[in-house]
N, C-alpha and C. Protein backbone atom coordinates (compact mmCIF):
# COMPACT_ATOMS: atom_id res chain seq x y z
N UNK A 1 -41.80 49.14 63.37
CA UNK A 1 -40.70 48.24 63.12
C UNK A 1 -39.39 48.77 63.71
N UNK A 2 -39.37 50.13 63.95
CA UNK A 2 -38.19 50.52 64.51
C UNK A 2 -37.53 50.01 66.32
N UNK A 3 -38.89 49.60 66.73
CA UNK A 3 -38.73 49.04 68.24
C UNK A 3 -37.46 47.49 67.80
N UNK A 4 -38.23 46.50 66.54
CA UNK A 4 -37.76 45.37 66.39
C UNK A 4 -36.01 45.53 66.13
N UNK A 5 -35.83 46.75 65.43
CA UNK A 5 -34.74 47.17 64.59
C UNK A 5 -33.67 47.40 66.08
N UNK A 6 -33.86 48.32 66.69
CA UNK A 6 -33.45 48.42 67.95
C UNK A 6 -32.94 47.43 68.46
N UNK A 7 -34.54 46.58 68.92
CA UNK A 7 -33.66 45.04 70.13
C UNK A 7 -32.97 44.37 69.18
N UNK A 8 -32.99 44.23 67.83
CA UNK A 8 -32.27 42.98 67.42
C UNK A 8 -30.88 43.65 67.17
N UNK A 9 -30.39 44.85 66.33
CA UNK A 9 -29.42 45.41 66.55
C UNK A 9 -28.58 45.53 67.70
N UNK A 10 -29.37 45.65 69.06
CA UNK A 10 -28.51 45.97 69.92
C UNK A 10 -28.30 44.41 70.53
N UNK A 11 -28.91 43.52 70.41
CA UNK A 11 -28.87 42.16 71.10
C UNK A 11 -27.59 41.44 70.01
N UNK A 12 -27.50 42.11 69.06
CA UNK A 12 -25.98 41.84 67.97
C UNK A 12 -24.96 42.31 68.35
N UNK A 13 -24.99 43.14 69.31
CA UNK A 13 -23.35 44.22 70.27
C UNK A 13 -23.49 45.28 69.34
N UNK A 14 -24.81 45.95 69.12
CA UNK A 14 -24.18 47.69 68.54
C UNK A 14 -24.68 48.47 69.44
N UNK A 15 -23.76 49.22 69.17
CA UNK A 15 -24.19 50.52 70.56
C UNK A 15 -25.22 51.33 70.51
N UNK A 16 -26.21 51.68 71.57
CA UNK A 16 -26.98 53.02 71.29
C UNK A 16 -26.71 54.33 69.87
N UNK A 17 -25.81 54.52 70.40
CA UNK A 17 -25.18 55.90 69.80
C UNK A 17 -25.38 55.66 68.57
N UNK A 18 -25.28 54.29 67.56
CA UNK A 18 -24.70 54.07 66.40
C UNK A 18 -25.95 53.88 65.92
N UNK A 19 -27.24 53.34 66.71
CA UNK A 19 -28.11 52.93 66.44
C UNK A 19 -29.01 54.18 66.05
N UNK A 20 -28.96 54.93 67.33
CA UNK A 20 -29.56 56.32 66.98
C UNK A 20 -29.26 56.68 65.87
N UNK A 21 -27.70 57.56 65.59
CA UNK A 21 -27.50 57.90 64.39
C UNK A 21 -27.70 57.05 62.83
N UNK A 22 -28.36 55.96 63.01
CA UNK A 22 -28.54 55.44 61.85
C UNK A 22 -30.38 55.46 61.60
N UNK A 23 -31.14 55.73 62.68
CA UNK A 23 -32.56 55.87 62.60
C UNK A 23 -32.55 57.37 62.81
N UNK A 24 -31.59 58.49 63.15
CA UNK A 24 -32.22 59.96 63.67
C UNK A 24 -33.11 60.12 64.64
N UNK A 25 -32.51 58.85 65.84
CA UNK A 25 -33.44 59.11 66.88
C UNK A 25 -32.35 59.91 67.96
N UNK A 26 -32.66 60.25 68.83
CA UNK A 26 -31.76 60.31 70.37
C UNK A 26 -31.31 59.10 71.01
N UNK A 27 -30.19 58.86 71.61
CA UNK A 27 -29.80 57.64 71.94
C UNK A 27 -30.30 57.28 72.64
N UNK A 28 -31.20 58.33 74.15
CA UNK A 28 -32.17 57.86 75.12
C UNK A 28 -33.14 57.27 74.67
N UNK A 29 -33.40 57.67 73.59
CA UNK A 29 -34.77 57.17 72.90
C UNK A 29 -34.42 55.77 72.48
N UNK A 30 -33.73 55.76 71.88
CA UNK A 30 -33.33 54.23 71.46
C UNK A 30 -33.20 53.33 72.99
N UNK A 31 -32.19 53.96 74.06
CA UNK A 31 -31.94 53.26 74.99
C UNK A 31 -33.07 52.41 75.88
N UNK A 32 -34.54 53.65 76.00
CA UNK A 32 -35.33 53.94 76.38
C UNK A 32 -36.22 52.23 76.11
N UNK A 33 -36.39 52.87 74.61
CA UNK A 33 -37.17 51.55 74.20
C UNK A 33 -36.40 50.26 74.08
N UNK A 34 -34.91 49.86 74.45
CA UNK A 34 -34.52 48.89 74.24
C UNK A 34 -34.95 48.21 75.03
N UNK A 35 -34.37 49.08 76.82
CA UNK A 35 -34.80 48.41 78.08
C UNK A 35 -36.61 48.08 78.27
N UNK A 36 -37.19 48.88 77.78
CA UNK A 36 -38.76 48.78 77.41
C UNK A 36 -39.19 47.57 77.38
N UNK A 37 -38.67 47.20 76.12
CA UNK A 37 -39.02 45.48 75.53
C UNK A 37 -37.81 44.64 76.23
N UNK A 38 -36.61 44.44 76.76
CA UNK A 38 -35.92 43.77 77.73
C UNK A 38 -36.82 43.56 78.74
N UNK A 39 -37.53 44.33 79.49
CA UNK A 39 -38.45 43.60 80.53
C UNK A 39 -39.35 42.40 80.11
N UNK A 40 -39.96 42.57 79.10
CA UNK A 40 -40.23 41.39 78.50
C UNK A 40 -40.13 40.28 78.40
N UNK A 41 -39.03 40.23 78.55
CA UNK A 41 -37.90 38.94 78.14
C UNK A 41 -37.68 38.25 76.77
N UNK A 42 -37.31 37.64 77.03
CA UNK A 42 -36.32 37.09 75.34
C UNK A 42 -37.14 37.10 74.28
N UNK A 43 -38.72 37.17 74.39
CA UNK A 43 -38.39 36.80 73.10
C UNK A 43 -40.20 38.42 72.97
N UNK A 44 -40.00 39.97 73.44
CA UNK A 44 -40.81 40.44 73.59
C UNK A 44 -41.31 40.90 72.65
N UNK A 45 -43.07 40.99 72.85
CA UNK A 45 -44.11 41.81 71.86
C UNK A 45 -44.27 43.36 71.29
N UNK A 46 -43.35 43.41 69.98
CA UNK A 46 -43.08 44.69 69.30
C UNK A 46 -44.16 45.12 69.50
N UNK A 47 -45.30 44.80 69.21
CA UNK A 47 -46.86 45.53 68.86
C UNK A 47 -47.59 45.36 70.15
N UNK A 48 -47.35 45.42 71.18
CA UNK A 48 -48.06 45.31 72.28
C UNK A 48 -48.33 46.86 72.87
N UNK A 49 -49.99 47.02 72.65
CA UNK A 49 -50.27 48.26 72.97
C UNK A 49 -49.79 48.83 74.29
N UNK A 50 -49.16 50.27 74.64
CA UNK A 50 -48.87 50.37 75.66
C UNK A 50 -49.73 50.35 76.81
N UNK A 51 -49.22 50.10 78.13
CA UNK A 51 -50.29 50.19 79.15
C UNK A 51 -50.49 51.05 79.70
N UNK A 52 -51.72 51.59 80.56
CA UNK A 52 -52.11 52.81 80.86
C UNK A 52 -51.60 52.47 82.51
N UNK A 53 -51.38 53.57 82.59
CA UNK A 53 -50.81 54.59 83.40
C UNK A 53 -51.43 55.51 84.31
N UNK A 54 -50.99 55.56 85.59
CA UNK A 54 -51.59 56.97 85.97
C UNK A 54 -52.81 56.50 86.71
N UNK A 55 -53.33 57.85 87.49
CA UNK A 55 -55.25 57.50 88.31
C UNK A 55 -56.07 57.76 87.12
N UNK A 56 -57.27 56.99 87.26
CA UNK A 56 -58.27 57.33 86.58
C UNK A 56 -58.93 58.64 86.84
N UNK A 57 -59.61 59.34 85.89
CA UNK A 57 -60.00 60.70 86.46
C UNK A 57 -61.56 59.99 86.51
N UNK A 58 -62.11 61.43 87.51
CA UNK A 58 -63.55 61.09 87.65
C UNK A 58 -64.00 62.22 86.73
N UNK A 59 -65.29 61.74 86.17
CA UNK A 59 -65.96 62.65 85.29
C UNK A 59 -67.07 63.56 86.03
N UNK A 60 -66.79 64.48 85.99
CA UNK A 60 -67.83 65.75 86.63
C UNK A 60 -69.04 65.54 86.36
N UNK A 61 -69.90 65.91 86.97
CA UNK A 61 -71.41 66.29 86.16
C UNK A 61 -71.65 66.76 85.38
N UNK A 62 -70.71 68.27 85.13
CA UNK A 62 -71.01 68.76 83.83
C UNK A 62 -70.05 68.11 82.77
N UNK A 63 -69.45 67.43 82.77
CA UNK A 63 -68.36 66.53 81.93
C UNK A 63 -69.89 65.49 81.49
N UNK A 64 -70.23 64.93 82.41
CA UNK A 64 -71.08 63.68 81.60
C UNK A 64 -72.64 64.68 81.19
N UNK A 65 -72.80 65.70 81.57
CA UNK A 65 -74.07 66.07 80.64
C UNK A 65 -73.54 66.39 79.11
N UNK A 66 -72.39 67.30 79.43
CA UNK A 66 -71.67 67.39 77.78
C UNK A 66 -71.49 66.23 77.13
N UNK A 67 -71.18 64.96 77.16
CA UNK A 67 -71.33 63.68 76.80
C UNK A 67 -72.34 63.47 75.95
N UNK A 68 -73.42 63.34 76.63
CA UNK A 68 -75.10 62.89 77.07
C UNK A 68 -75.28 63.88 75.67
N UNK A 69 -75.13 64.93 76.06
CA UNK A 69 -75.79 65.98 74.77
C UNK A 69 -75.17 65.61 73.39
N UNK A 70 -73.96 65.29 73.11
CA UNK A 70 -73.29 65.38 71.83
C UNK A 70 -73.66 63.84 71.70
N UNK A 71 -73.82 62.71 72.56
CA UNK A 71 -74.32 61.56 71.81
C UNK A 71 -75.33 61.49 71.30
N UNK A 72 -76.44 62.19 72.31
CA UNK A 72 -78.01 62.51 71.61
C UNK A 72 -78.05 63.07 70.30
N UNK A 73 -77.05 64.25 69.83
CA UNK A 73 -77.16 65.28 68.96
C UNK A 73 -76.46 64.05 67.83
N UNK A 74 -76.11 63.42 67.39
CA UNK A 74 -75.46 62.36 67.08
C UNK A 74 -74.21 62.93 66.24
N UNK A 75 -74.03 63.70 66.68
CA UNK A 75 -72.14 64.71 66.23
C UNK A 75 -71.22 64.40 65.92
N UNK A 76 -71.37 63.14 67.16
CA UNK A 76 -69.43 62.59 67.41
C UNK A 76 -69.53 61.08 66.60
């Protein structure tokens, strides 16, 4: 709820700074996630899982036998 608290506070004219110090966040942090959900547009999804990022890694051979073994062993 703190994302919602953010955009609607700051979409009211309060400043970062004020916002932070009233949650104990960093103001980047606040700033961070304001512009976050601004891409969004007007009217954006607080609960929208973030998206992944980055290359996919490839899994080694010995990465997928370690797999293979702990699913068999039924562990995990």
């Amino acid at each position: 709820m703190k994302k919602a608290y953010i955009y609607r506070k700051h979409q009211q004219g309060e400043q970062f700074l004020d916002i932070a110090n009233e949650l104990g966040l960093n103001p980047s942090v606040v700033s961070w996630n304001y512009h976050k959900l601004a891409k969004q547009g007007p009217d954006p999804d607080f609960y929208a899982p973030p998206s992944m990022t980055g290359r996919p890694q490839v899994i080694t051979p010995h990465a997928e036998c370690q797999a293979e073994q702990l699913i068999a062993s039924w562990e995990c």
